[in-house]
C-alpha atoms as a PDB file:
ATOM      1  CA  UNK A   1     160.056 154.079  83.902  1.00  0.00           C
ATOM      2  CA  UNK A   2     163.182 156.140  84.148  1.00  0.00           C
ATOM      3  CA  UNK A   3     162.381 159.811  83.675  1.00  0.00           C
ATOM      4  CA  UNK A   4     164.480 162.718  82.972  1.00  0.00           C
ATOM      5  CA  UNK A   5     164.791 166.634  82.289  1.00  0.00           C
ATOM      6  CA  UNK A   6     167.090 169.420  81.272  1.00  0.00           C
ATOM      7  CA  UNK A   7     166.372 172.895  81.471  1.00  0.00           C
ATOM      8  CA  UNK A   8     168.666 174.570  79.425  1.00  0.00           C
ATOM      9  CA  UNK A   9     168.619 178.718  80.095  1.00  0.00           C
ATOM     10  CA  UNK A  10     170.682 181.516  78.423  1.00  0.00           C
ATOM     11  CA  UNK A  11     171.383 180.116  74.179  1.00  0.00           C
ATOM     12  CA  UNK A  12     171.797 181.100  71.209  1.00  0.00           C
ATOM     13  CA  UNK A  13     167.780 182.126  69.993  1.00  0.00           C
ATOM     14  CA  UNK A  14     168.720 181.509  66.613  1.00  0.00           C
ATOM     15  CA  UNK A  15     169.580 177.555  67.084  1.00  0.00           C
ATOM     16  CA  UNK A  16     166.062 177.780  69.189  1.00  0.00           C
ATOM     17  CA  UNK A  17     163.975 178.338  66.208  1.00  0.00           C
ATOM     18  CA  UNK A  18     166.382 175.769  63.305  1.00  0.00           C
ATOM     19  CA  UNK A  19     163.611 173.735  62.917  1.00  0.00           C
ATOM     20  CA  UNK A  20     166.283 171.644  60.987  1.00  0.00           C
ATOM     21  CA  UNK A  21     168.327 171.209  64.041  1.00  0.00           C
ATOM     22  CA  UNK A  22     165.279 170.923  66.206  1.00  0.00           C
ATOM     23  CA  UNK A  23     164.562 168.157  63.537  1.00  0.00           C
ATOM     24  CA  UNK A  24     167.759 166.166  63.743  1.00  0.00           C
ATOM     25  CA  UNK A  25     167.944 166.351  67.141  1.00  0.00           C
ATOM     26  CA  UNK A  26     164.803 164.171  68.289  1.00  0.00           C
ATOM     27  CA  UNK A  27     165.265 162.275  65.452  1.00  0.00           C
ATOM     28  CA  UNK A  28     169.234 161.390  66.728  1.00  0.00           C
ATOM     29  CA  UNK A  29     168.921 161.286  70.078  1.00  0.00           C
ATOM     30  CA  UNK A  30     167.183 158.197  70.918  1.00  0.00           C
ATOM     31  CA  UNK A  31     169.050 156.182  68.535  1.00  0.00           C
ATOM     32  CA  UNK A  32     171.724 157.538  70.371  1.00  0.00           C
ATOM     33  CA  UNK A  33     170.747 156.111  73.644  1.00  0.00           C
ATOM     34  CA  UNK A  34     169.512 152.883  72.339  1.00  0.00           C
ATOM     35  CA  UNK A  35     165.868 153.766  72.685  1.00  0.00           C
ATOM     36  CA  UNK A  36     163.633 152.684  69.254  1.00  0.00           C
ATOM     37  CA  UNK A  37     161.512 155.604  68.039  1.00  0.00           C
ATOM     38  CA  UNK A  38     157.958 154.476  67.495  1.00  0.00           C
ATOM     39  CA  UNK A  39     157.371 157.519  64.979  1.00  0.00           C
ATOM     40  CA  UNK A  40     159.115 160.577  62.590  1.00  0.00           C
ATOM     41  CA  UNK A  41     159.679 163.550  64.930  1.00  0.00           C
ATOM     42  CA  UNK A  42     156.488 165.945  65.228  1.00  0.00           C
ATOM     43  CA  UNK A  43     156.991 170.154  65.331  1.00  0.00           C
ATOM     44  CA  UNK A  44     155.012 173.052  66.133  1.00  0.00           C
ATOM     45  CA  UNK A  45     156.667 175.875  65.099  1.00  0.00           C
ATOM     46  CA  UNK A  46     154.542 178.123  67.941  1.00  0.00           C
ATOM     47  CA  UNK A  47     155.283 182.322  67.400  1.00  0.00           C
ATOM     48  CA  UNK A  48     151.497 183.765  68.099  1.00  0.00           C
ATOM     49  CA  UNK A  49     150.216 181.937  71.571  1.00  0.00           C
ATOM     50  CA  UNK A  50     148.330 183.307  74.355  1.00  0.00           C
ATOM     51  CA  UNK A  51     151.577 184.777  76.525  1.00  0.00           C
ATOM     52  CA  UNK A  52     153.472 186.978  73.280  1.00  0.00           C
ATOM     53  CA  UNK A  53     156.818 186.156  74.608  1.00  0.00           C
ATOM     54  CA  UNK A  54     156.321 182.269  74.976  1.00  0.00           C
ATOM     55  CA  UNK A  55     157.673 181.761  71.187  1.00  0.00           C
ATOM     56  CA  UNK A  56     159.176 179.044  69.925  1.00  0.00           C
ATOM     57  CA  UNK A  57     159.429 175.387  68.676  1.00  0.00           C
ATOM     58  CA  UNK A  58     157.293 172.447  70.808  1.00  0.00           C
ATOM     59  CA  UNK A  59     158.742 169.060  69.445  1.00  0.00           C
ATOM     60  CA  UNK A  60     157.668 165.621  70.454  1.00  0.00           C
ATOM     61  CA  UNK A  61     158.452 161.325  69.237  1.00  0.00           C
ATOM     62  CA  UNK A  62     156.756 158.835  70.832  1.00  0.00           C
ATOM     63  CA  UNK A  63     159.082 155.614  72.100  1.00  0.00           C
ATOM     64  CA  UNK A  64     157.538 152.527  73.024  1.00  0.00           C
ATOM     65  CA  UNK A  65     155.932 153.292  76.350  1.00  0.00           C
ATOM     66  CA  UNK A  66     157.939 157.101  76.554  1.00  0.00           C
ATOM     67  CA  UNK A  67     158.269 160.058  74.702  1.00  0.00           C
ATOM     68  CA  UNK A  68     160.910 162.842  74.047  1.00  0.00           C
ATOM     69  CA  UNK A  69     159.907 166.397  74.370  1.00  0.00           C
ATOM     70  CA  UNK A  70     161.292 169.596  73.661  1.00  0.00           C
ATOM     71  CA  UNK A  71     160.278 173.011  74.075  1.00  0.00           C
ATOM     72  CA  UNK A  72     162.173 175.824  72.839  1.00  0.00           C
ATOM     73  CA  UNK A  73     160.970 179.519  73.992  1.00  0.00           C
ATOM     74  CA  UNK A  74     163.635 181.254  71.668  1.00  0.00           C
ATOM     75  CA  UNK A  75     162.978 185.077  73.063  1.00  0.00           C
ATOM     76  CA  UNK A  76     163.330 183.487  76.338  1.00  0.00           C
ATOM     77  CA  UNK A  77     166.460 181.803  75.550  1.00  0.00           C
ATOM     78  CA  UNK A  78     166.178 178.970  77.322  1.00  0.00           C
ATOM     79  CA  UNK A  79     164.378 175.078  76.307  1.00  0.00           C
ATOM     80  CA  UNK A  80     162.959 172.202  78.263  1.00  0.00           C
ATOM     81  CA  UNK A  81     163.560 168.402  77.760  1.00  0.00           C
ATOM     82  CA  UNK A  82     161.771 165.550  78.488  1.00  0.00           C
ATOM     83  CA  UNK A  83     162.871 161.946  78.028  1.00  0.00           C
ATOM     84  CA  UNK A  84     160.500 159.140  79.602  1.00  0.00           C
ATOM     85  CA  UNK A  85     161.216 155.691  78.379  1.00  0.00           C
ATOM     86  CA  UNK A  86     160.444 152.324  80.342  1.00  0.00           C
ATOM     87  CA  UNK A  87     164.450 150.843  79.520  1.00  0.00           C
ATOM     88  CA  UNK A  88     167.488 152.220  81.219  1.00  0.00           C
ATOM     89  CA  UNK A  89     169.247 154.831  79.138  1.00  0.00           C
ATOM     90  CA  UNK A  90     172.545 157.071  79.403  1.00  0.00           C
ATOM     91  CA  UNK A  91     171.519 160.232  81.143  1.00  0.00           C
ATOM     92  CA  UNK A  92     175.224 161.614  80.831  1.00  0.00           C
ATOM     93  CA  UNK A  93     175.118 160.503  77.177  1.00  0.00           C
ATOM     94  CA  UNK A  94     171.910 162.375  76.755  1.00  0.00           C
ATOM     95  CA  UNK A  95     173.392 165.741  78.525  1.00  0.00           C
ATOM     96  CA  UNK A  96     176.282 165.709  76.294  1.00  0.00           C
ATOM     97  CA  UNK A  97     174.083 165.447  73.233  1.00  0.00           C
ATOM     98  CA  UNK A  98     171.789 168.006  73.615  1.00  0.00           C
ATOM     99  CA  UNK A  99     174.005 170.556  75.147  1.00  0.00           C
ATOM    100  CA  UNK A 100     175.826 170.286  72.276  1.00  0.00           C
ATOM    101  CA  UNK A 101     173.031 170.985  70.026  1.00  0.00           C
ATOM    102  CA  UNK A 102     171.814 173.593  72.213  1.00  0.00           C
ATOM    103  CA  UNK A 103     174.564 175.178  74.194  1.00  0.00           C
ATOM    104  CA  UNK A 104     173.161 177.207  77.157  1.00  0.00           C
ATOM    105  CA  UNK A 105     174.912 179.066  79.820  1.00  0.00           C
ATOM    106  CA  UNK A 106     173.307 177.676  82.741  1.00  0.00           C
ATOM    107  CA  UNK A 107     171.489 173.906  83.043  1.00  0.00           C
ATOM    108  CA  UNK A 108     169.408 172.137  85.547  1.00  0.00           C
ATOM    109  CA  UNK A 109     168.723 167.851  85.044  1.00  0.00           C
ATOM    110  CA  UNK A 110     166.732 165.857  86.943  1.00  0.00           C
ATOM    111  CA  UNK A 111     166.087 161.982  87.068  1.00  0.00           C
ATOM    112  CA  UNK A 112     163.426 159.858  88.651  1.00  0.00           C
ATOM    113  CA  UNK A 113     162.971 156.160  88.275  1.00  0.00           C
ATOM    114  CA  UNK A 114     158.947 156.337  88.165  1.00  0.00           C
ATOM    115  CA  UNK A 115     157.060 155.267  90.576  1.00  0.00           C
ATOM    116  CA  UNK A 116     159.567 156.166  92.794  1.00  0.00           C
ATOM    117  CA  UNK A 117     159.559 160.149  93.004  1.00  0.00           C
ATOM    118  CA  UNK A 118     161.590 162.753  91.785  1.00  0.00           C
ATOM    119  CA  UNK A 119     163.718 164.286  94.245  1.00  0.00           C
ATOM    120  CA  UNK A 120     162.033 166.934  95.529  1.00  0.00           C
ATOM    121  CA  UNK A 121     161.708 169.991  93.565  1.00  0.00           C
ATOM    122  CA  UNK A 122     159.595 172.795  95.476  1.00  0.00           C
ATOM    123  CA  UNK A 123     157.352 174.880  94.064  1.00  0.00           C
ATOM    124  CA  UNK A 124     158.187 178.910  93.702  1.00  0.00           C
ATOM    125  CA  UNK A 125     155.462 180.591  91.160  1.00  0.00           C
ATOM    126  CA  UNK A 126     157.358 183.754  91.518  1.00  0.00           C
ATOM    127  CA  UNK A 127     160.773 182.950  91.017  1.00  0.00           C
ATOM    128  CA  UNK A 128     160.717 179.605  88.560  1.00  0.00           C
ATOM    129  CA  UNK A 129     159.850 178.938  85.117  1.00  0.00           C
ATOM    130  CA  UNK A 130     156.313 176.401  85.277  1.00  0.00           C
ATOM    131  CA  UNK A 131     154.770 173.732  87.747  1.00  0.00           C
ATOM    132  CA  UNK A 132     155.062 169.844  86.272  1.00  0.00           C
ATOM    133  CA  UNK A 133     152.391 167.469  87.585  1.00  0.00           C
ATOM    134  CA  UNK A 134     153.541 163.746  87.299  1.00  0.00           C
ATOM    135  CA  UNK A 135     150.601 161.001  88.248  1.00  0.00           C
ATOM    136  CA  UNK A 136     151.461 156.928  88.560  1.00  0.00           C
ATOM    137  CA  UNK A 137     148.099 155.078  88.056  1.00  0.00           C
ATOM    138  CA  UNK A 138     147.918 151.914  89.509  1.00  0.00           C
ATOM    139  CA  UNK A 139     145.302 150.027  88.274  1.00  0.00           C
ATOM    140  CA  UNK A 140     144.108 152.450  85.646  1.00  0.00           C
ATOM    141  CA  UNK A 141     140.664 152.029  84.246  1.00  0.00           C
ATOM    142  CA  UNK A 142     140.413 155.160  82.095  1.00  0.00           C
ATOM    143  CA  UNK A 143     140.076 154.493  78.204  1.00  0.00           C
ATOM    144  CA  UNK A 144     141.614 151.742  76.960  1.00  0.00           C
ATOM    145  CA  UNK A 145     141.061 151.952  72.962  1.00  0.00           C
ATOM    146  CA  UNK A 146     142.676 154.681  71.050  1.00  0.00           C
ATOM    147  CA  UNK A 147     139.275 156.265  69.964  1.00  0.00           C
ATOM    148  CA  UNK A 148     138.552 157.334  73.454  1.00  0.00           C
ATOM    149  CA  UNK A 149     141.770 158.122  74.354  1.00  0.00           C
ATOM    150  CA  UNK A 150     141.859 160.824  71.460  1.00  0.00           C
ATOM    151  CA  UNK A 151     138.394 162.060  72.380  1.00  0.00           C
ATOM    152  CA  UNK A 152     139.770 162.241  76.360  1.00  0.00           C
ATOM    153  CA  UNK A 153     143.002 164.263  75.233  1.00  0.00           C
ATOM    154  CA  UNK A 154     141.138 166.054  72.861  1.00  0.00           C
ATOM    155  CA  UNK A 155     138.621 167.392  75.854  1.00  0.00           C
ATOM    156  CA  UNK A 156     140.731 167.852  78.246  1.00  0.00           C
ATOM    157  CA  UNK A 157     143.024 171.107  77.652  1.00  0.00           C
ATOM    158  CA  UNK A 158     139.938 173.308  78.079  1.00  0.00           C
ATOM    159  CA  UNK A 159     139.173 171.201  81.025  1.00  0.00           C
ATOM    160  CA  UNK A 160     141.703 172.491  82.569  1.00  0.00           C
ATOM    161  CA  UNK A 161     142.494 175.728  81.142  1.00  0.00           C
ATOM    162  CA  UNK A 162     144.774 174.825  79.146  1.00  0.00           C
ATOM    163  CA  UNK A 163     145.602 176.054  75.255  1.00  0.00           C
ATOM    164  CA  UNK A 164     145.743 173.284  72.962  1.00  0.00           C
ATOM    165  CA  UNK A 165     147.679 173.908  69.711  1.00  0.00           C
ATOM    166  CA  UNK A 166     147.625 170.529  67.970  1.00  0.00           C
ATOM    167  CA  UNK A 167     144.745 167.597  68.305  1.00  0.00           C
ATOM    168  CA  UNK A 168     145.771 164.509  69.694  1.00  0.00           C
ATOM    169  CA  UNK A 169     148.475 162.003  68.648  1.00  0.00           C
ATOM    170  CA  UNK A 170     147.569 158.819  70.367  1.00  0.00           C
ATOM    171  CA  UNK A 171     150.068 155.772  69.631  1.00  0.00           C
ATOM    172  CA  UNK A 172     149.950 151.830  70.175  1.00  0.00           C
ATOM    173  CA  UNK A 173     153.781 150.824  70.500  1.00  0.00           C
ATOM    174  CA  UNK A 174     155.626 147.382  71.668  1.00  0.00           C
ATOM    175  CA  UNK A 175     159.136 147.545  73.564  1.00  0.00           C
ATOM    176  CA  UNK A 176     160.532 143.987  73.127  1.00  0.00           C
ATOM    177  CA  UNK A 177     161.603 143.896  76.942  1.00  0.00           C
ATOM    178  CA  UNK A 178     158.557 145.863  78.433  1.00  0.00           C
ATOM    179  CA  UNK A 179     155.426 144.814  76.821  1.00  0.00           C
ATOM    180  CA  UNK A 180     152.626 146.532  74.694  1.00  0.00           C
ATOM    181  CA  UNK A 181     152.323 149.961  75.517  1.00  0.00           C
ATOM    182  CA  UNK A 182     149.394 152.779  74.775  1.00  0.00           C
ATOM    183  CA  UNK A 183     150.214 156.581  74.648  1.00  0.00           C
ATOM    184  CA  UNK A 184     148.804 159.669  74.293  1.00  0.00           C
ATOM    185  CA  UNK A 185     150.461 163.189  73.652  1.00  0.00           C
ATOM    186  CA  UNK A 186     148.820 166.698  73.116  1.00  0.00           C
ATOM    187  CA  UNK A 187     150.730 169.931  72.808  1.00  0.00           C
ATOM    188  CA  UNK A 188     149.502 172.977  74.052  1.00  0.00           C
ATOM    189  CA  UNK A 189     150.617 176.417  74.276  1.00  0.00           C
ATOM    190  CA  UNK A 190     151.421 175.597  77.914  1.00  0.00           C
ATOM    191  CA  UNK A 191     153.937 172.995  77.167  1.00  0.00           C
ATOM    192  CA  UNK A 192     152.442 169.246  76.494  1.00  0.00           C
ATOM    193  CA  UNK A 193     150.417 166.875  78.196  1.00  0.00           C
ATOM    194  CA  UNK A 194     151.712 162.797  78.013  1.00  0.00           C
ATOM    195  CA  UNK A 195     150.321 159.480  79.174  1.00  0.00           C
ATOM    196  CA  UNK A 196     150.827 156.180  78.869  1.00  0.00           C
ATOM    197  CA  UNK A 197     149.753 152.810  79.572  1.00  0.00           C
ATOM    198  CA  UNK A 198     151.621 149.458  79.910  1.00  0.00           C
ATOM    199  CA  UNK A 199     148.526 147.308  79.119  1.00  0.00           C
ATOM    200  CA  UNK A 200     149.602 144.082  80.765  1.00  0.00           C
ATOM    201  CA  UNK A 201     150.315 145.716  84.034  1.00  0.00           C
ATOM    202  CA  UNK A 202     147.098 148.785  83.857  1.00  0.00           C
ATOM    203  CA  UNK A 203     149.437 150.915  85.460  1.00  0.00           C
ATOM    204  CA  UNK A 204     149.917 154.566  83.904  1.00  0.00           C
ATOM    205  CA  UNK A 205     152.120 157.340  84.300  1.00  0.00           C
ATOM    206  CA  UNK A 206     150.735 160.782  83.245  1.00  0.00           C
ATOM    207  CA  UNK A 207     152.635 163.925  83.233  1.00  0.00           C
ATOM    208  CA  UNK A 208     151.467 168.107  82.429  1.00  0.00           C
ATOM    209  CA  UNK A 209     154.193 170.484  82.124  1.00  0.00           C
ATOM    210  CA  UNK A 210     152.817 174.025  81.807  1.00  0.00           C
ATOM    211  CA  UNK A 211     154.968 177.321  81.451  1.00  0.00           C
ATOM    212  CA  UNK A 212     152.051 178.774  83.474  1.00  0.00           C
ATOM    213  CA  UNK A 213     150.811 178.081  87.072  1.00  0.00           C
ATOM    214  CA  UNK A 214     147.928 176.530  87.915  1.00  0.00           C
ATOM    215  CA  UNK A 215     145.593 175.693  90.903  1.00  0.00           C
ATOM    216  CA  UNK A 216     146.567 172.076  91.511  1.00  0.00           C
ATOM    217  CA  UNK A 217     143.610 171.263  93.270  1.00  0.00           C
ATOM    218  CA  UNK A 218     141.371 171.992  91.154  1.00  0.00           C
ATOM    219  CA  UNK A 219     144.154 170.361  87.974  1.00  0.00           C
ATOM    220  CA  UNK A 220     144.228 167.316  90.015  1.00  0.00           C
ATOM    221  CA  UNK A 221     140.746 166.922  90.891  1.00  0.00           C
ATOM    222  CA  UNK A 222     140.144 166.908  86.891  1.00  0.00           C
ATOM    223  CA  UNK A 223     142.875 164.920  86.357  1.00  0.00           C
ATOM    224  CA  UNK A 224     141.461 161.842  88.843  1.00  0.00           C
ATOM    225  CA  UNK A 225     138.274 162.016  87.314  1.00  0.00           C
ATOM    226  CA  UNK A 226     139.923 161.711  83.631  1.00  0.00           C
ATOM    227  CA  UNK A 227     142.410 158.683  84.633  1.00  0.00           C
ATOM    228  CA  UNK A 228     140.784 156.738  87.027  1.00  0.00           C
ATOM    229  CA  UNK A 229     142.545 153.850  89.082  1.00  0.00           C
ATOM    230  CA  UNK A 230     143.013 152.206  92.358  1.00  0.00           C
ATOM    231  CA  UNK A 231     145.194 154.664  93.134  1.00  0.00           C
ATOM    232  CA  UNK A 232     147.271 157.571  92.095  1.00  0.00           C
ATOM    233  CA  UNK A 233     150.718 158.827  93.315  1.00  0.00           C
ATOM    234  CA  UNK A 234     151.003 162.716  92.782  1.00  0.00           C
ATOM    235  CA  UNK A 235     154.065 164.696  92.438  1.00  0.00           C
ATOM    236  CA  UNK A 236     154.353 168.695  91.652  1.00  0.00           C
ATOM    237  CA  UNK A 237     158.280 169.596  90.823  1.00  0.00           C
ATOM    238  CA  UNK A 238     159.266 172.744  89.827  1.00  0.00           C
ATOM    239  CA  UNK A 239     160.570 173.730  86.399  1.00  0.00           C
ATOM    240  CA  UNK A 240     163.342 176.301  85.521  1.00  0.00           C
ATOM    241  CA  UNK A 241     164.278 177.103  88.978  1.00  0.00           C
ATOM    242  CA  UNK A 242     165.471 180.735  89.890  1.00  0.00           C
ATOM    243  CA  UNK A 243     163.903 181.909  86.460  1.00  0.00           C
ATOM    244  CA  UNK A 244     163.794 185.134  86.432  1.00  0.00           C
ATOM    245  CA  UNK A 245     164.048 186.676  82.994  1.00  0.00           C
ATOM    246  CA  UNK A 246     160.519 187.180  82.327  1.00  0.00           C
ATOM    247  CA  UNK A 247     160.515 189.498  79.142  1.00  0.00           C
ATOM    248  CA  UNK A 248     157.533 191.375  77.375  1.00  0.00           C
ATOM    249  CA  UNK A 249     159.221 193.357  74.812  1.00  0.00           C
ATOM    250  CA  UNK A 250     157.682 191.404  71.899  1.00  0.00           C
ATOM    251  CA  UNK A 251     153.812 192.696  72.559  1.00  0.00           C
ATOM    252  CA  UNK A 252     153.985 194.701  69.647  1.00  0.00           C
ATOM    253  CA  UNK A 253     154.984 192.026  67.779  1.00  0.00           C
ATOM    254  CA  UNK A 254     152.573 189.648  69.328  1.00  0.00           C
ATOM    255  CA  UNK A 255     149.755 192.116  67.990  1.00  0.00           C
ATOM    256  CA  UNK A 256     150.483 191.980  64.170  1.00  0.00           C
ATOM    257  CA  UNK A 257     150.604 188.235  64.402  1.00  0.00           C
ATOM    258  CA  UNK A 258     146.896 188.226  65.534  1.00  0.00           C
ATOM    259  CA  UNK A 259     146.031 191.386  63.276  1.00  0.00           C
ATOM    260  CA  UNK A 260     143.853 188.520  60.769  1.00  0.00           C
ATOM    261  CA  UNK A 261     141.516 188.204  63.447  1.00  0.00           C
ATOM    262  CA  UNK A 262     139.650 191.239  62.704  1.00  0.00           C
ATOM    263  CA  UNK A 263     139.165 190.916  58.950  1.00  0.00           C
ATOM    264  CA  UNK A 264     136.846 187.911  60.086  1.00  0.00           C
ATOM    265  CA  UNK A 265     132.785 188.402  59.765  1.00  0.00           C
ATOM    266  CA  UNK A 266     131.228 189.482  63.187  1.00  0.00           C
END
């Protein structure tokens, strides 16, 4: 399972919020890399969440056994990728691409080849951007059939204190050279939350990438009882590194977005 991710900081906020581009962009990329999208891209334009200045775009495609994912916070200025697939893909291709869709001024990539870890990434709450938790599964023995996958994903955000802004999208795929795959994908105002299952093997790879820090205890200790296995391989990496431009000008704005609320009946 090769995973990667670009954290793109300082761009244009206009290109941030072309849901056209934003559009064209999942919808090219893996065709691009030679990776077969199992579905049209999905969007959430996203301007009225729980942190005012965390506006934006949160994009997802499911590939057979991975997903794309990006996350645009446009008054930020800066966007998050994720690309998980279980196939080998260009990961200097894939930088080229999407920095030229999305020019930034400063970028940070990573790539793991899941199980094996990322390289390590520590954790600074007060200097980076948002904590990713990445779980292998061996052995899973969690939901199996798409009904109670979608129930699982669809109880879990609050579980964890997390915001979901779309129900579930859960996804039966094949990759001709890695099996029959099951995958799950919510997005929440946080970032997303991903897993899949190769079901000849039962092992799983989950990941949570939040724009807001969490206790990871108490995260993981959810997380375990949610995916059960024989065993699970944790990992916490840090996203946007050195992030420091935390802005709050658009509270005022924030407010007349959520002004409807108080026309509704007590």
């Amino acid at each position: 399972m090769l995973h990667y991710t670009l954290d793109g900081f300082g761009g244009h906020r206009s290109r941030f919020d072309d849901i056209r581009l934003i559009h064209e962009l999942l919808e090219e990329l893996p065709v691009r890399l030679g990776l077969q999208p199992a579905m049209p891209p999905m969007l959430l334009p996203y301007y009225n969440g729980v942190e005012p200045d965390d506006c934006g775009i949160s994009a997802f495609v499911f590939l057979p056994g991975g997903h794309l994912t990006l996350h645009t916070f446009s008054f930020r200025e800066c966007y998050f990728v994720d690309l998980v697939a279980p196939r080998a893909f260009d990961v200097h291709e894939a930088n080229a691409f999407i920095q030229n869709a999305l020019p930034v001024r400063s970028v940070e990539t990573h790539t793991a080849r899941r199980p094996r870890p990322f390289d390590e990434v520590p954790v600074h709450p007060d200097e980076d951007f948002g904590p990713h938790l990445l779980l292998n599964i061996e052995g899973y023995t969690g939901p199996r059939d798409m009904d109670g996958l979608f129930r699982l994903f669809d109880n879990l955000p609050p579980r964890i204190e997390m915001t979901p802004i779309m129900r579930p999208f859960v996804l039966r795929s094949t990759d001709r050279d890695h099996g029959n795959w099951l995958s799950a994908m919510t997005m929440i105002a946080e970032s997303h939350i991903a897993l899949h299952i190769d079901e000849s093997s039962g092992r799983a790879y989950f990941d949570i990438f939040s724009c807001k820090f969490f206790e990871v205890d108490n995260v993981l200790g959810e997380l375990k009882a949610a995916f059960p296995g024989h065993s699970h391989t944790v990992q916490l990496i840090s996203r946007g590194c050195g992030y420091r431009v935390k802005r709050t000008e658009r509270l005022s704005e924030h407010a007349r977005t959520k002004a409807w609320l108080t026309a509704r009946p007590a």
